[in-house]
C-alpha atoms as a PDB file:
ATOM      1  CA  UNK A   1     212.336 -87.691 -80.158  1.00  0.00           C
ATOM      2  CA  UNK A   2     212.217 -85.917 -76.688  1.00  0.00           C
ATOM      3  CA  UNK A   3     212.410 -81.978 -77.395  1.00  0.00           C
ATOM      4  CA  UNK A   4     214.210 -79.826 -74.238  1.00  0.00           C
ATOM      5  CA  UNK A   5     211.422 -79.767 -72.092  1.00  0.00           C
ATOM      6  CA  UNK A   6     211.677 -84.047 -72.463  1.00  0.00           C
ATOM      7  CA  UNK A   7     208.365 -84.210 -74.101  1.00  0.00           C
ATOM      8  CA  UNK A   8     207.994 -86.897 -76.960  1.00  0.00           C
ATOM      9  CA  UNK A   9     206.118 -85.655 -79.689  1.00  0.00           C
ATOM     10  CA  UNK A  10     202.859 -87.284 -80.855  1.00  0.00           C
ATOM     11  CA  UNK A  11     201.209 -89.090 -77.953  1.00  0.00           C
ATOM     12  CA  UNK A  12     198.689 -87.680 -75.279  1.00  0.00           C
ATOM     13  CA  UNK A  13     201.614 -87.759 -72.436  1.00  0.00           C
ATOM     14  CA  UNK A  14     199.836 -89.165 -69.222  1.00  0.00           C
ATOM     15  CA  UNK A  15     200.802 -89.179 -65.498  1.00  0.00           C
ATOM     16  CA  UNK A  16     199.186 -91.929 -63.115  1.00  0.00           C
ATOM     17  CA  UNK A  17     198.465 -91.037 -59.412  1.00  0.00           C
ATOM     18  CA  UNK A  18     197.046 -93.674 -56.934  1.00  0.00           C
ATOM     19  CA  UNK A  19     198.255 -94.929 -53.997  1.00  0.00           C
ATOM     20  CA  UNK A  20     197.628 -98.738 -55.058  1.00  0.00           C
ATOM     21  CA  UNK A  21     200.469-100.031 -57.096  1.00  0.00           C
ATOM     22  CA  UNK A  22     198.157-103.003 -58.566  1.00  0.00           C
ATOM     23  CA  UNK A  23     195.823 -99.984 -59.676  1.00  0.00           C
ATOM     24  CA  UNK A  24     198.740 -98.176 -61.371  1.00  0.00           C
ATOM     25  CA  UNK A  25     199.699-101.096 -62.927  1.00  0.00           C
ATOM     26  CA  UNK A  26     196.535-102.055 -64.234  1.00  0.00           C
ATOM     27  CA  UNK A  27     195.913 -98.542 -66.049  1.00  0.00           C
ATOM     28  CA  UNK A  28     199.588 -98.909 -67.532  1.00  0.00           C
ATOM     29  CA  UNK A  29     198.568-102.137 -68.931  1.00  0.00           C
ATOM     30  CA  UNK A  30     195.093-100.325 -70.336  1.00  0.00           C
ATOM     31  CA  UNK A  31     197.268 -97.740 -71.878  1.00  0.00           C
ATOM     32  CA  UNK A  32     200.514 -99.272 -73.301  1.00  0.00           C
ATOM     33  CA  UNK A  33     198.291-100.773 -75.995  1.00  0.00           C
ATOM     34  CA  UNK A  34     197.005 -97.538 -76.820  1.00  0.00           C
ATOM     35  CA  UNK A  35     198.974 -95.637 -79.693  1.00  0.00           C
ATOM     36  CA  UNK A  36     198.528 -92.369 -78.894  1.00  0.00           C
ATOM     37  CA  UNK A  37     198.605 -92.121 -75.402  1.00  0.00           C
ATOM     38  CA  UNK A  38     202.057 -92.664 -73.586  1.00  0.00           C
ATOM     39  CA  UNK A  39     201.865 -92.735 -69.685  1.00  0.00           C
ATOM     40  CA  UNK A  40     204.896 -90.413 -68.643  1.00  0.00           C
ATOM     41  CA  UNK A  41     205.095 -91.188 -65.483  1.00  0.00           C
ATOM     42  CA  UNK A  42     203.688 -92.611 -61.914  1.00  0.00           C
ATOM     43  CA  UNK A  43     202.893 -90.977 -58.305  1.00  0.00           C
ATOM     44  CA  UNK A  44     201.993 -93.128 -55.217  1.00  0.00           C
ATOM     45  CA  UNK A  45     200.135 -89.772 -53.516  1.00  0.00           C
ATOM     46  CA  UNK A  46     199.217 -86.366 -54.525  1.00  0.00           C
ATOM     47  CA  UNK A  47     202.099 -84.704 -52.907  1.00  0.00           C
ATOM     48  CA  UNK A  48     204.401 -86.589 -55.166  1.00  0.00           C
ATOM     49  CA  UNK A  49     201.769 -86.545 -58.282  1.00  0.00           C
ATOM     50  CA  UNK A  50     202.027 -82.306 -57.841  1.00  0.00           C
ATOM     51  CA  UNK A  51     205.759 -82.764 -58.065  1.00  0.00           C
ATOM     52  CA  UNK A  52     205.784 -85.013 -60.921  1.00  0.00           C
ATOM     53  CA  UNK A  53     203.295 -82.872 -62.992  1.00  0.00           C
ATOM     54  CA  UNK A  54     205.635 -80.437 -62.288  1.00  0.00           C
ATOM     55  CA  UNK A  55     208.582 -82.476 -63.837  1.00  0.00           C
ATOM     56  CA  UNK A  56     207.002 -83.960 -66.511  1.00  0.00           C
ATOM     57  CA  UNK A  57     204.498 -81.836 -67.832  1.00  0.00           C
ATOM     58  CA  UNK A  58     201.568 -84.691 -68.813  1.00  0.00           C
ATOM     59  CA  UNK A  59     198.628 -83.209 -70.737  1.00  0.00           C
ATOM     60  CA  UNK A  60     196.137 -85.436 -68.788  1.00  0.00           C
ATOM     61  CA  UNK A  61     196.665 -86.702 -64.752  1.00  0.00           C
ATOM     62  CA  UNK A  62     194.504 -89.723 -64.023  1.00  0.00           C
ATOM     63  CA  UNK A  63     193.905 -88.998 -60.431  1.00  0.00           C
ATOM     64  CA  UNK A  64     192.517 -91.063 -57.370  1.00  0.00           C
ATOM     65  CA  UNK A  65     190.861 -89.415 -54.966  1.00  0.00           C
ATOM     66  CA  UNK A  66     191.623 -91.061 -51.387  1.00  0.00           C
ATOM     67  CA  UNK A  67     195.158 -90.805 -50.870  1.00  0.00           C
ATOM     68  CA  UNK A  68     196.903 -90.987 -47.683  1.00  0.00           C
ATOM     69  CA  UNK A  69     198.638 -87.575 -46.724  1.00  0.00           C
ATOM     70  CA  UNK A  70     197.872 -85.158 -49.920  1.00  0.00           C
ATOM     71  CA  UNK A  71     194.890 -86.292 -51.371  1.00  0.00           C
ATOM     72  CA  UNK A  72     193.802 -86.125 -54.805  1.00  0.00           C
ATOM     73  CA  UNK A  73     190.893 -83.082 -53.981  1.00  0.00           C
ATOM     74  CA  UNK A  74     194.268 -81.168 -52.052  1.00  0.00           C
ATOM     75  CA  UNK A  75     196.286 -82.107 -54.828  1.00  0.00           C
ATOM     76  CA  UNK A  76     193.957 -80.398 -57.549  1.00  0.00           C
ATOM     77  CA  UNK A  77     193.270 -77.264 -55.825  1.00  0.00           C
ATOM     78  CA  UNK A  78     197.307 -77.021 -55.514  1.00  0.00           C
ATOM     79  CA  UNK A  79     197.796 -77.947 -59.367  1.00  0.00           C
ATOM     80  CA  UNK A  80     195.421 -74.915 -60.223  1.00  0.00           C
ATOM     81  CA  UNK A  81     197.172 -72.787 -57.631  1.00  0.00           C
ATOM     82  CA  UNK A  82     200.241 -73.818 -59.739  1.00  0.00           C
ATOM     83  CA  UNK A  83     198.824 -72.984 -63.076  1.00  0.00           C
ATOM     84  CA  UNK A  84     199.563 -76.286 -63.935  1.00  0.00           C
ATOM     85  CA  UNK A  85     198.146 -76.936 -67.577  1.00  0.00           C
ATOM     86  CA  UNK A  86     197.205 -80.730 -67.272  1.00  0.00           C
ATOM     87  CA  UNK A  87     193.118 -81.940 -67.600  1.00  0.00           C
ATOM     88  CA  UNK A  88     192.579 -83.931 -64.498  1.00  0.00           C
ATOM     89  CA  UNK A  89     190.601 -87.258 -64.814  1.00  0.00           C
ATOM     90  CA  UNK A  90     189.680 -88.696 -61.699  1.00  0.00           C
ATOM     91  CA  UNK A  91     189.697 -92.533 -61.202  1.00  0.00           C
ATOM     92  CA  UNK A  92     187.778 -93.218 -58.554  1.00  0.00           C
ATOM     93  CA  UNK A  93     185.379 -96.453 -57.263  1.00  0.00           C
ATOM     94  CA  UNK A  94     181.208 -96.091 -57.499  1.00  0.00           C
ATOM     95  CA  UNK A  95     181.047 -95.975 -53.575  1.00  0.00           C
ATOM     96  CA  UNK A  96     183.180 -92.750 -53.039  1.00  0.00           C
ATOM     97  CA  UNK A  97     180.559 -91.073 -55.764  1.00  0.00           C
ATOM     98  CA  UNK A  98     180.300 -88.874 -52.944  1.00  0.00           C
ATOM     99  CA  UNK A  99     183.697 -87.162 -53.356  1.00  0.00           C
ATOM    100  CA  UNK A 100     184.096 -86.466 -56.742  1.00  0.00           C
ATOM    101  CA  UNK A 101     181.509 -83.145 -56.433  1.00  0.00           C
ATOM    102  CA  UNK A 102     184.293 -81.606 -54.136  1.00  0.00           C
ATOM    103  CA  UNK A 103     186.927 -83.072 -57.197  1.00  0.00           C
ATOM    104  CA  UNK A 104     184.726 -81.369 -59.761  1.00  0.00           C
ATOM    105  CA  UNK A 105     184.664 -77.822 -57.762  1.00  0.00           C
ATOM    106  CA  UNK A 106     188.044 -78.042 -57.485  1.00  0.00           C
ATOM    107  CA  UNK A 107     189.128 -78.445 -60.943  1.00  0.00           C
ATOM    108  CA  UNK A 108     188.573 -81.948 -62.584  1.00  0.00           C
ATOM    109  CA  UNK A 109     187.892 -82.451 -65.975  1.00  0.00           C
ATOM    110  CA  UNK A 110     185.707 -85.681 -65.309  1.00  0.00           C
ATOM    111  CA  UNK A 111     185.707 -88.956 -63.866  1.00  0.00           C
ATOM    112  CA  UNK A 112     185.776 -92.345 -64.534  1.00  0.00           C
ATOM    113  CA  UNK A 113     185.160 -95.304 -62.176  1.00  0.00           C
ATOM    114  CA  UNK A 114     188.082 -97.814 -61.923  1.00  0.00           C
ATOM    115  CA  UNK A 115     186.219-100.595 -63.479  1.00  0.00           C
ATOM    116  CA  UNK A 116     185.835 -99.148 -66.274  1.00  0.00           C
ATOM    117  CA  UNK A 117     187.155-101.294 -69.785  1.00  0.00           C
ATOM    118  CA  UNK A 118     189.910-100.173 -71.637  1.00  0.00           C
ATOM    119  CA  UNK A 119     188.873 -98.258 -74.768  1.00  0.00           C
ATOM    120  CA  UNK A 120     186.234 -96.076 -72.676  1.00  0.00           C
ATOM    121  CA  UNK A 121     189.413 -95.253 -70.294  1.00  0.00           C
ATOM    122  CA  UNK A 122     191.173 -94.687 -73.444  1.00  0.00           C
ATOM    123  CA  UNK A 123     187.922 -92.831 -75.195  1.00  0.00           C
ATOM    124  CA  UNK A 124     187.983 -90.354 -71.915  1.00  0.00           C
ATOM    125  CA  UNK A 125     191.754 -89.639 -72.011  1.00  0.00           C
ATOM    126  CA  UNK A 126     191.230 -88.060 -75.416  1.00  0.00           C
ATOM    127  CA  UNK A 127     187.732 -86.555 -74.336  1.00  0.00           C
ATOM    128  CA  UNK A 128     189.502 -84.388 -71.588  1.00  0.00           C
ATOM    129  CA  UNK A 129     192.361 -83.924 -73.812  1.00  0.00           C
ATOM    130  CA  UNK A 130     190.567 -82.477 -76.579  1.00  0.00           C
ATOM    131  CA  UNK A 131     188.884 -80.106 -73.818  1.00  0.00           C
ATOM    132  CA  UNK A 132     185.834 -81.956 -72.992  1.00  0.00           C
ATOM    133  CA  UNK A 133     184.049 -82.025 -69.509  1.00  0.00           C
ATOM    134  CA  UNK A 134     183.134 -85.629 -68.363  1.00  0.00           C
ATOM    135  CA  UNK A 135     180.062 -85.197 -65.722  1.00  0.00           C
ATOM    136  CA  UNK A 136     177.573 -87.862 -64.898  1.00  0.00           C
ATOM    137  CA  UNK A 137     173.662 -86.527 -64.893  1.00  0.00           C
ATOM    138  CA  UNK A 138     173.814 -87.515 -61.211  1.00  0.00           C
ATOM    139  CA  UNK A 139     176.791 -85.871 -60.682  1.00  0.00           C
ATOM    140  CA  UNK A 140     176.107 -82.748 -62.633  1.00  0.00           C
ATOM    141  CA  UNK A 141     172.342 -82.382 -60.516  1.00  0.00           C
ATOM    142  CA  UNK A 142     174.581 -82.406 -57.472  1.00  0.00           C
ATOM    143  CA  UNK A 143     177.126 -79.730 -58.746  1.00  0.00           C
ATOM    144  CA  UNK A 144     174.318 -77.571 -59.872  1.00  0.00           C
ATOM    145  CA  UNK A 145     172.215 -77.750 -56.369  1.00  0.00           C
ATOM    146  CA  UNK A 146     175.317 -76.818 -54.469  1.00  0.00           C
ATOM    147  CA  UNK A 147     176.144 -73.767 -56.986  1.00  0.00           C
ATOM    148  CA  UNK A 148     171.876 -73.513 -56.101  1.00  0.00           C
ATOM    149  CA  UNK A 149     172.577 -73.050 -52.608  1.00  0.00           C
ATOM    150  CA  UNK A 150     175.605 -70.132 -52.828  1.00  0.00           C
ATOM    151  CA  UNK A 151     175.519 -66.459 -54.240  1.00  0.00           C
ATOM    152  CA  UNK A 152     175.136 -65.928 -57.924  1.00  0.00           C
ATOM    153  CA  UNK A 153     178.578 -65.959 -59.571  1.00  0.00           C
ATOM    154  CA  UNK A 154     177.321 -63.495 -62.302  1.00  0.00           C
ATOM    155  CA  UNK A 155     174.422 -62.861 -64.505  1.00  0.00           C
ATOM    156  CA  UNK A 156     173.691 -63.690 -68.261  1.00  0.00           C
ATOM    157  CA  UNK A 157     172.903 -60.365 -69.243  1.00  0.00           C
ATOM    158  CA  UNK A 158     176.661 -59.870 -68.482  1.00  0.00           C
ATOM    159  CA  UNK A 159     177.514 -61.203 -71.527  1.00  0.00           C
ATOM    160  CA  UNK A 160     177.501 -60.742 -75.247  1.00  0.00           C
ATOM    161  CA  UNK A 161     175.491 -62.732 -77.951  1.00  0.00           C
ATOM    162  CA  UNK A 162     178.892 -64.400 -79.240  1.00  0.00           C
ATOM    163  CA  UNK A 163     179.933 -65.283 -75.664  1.00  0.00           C
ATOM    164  CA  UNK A 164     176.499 -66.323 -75.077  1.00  0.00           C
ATOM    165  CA  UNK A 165     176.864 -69.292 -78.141  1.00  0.00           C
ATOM    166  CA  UNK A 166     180.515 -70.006 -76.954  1.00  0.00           C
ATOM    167  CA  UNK A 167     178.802 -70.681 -73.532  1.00  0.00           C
ATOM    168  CA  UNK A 168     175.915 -72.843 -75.334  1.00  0.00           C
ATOM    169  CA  UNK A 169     179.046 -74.528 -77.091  1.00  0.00           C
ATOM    170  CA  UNK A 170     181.026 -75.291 -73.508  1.00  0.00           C
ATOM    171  CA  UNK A 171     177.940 -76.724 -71.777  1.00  0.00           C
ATOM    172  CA  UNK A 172     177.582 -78.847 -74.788  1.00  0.00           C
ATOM    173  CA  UNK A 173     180.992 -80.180 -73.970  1.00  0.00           C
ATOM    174  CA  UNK A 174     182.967 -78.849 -77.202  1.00  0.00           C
ATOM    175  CA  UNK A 175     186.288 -77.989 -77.081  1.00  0.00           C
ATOM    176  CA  UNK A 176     188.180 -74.754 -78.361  1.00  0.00           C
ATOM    177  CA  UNK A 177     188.620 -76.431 -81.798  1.00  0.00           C
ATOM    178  CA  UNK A 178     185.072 -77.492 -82.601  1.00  0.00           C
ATOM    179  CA  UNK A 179     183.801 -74.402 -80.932  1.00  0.00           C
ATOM    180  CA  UNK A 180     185.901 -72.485 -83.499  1.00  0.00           C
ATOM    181  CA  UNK A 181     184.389 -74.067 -86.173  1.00  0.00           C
ATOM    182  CA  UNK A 182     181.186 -74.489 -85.849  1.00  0.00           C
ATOM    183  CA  UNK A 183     181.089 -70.168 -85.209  1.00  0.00           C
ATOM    184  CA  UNK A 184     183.826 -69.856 -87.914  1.00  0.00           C
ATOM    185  CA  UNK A 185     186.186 -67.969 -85.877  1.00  0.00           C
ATOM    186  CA  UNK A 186     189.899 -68.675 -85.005  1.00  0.00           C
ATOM    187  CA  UNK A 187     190.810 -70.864 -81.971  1.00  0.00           C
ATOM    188  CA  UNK A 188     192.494 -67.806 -80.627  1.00  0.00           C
ATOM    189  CA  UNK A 189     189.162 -65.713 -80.799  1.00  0.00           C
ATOM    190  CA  UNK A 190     187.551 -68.614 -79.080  1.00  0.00           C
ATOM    191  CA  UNK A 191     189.914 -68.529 -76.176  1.00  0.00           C
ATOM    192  CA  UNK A 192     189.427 -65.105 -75.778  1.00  0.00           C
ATOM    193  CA  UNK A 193     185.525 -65.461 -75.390  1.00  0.00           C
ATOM    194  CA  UNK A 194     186.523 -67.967 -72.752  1.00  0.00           C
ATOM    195  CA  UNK A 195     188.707 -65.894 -71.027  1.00  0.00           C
ATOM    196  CA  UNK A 196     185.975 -63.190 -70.759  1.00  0.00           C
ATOM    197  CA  UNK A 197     182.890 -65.353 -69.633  1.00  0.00           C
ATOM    198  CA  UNK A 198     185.154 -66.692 -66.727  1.00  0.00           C
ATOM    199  CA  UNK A 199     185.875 -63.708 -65.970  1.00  0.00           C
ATOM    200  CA  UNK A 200     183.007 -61.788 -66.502  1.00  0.00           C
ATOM    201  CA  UNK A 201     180.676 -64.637 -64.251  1.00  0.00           C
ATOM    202  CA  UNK A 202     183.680 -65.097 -61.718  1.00  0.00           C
ATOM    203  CA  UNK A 203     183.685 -68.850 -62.744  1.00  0.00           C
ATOM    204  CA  UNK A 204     187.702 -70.227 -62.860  1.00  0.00           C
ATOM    205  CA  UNK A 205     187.250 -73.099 -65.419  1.00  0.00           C
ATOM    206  CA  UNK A 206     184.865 -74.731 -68.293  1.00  0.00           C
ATOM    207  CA  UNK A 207     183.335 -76.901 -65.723  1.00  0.00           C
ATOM    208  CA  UNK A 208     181.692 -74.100 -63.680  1.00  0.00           C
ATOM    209  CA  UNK A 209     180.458 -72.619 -66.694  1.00  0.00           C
ATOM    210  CA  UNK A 210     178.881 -75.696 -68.121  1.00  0.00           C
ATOM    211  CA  UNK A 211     176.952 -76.092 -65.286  1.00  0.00           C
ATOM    212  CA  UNK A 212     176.211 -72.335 -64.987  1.00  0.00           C
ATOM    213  CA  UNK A 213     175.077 -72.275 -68.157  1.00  0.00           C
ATOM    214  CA  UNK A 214     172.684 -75.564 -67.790  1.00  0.00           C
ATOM    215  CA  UNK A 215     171.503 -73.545 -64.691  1.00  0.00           C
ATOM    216  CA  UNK A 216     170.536 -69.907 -66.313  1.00  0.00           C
ATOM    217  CA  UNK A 217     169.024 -71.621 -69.036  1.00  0.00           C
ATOM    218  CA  UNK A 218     171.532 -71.275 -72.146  1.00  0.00           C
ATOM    219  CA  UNK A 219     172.032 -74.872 -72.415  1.00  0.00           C
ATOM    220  CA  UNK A 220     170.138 -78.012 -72.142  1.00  0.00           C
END
């Protein structure tokens, strides 16, 4: 049953954006068999996928990245602008590789590569979902020699022992939940810690501070 805001209960509600109708299509049929994820929704480009995030309110947006007009990277930046709350997955083919370090910076969760099979699509719906970051090593080299390149966003004596694990826990790609529990503390607590290493290093989601934490040595 739809509640006011015309979620369903249960499901991981998902939102498809691509500009290829055969592509759409083909993650539908990867997802209808899938009984806890309900697609919510479609977008041909990101202008329209903003608007329908908007609408619908999707906990995960599988995202391509070369759109025509408003393009997936455009569309991201405007989502965070937006406060939108949906993880961001791009979709996107091996030989545009290239753009998805621009797609991380900007606020993905992960990617995935469009021929992927079904159940790993599936597997990394839930992964985002349950607040995991999806990065490649090659991927995740690249993101970290760019940070390399720019100013420090903050320094680890900044933070406290606690937020110094919580980090350890991020970069380890654990969500709020299993971060909770394996420090025994509340979910709430947990999301406080977040709030204050992001702000603390002047890093705006969990991906920056993975990789800032791989970088200053707190994680592997």
């Amino acid at each position: 049953m739809a509640d006011s805001t015309g979620r369903s209960g249960g499901g991981i509600r998902v939102l498809l954006v691509d500009d290829h109708q055969v592509v759409r299509r083909g993650l539908r049929t990867f997802l209808e068999v899938q009984e806890d994820i309900e697609v919510v929704g479609e977008a041909s480009d990101g202008e329209e996928g903003i608007a329908r995030a908007e609408e619908l309110g999707p906990d995960v947006i599988l995202m391509d990245i070369k759109m025509p007009g408003t393009d997936g990277i455009e569309a991201l930046r405007r989502l965070r602008e937006l406060a939108n709350p949906a993880r961001v997955l791009i979709v996107t083919s091996f030989t545009e590789q290239r753009t998805v370090v621009p797609a991380l910076r900007a606020g993905a969760a992960g990617y995935v590569y469009k021929d992927i099979d079904p159940d790993a699509l599936a597997g990394a719906i839930r992964s985002v979902h349950a607040g995991h970051v999806l990065l490649q090593p090659e991927v995740a080299l690249a993101l970290l020699s760019q940070e390399d390149q720019g100013s420090p966003a903050g320094r680890p004596g900044s933070l406290t022992d606690r937020e110094r694990e919580v980090l350890g826990l991020i970069a380890d790609g654990r969500s709020n939940r299993e971060i909770a529990r394996a420090l025994v503390l509340s979910e709430k607590t947990v999301k406080t810690h977040v709030s204050n290493i992001l702000m603390k290093l002047d890093l705006s989601d969990r991906t920056q501070a993975a990789l800032w934490a791989v970088r200053h040595g707190i994680a592997e």
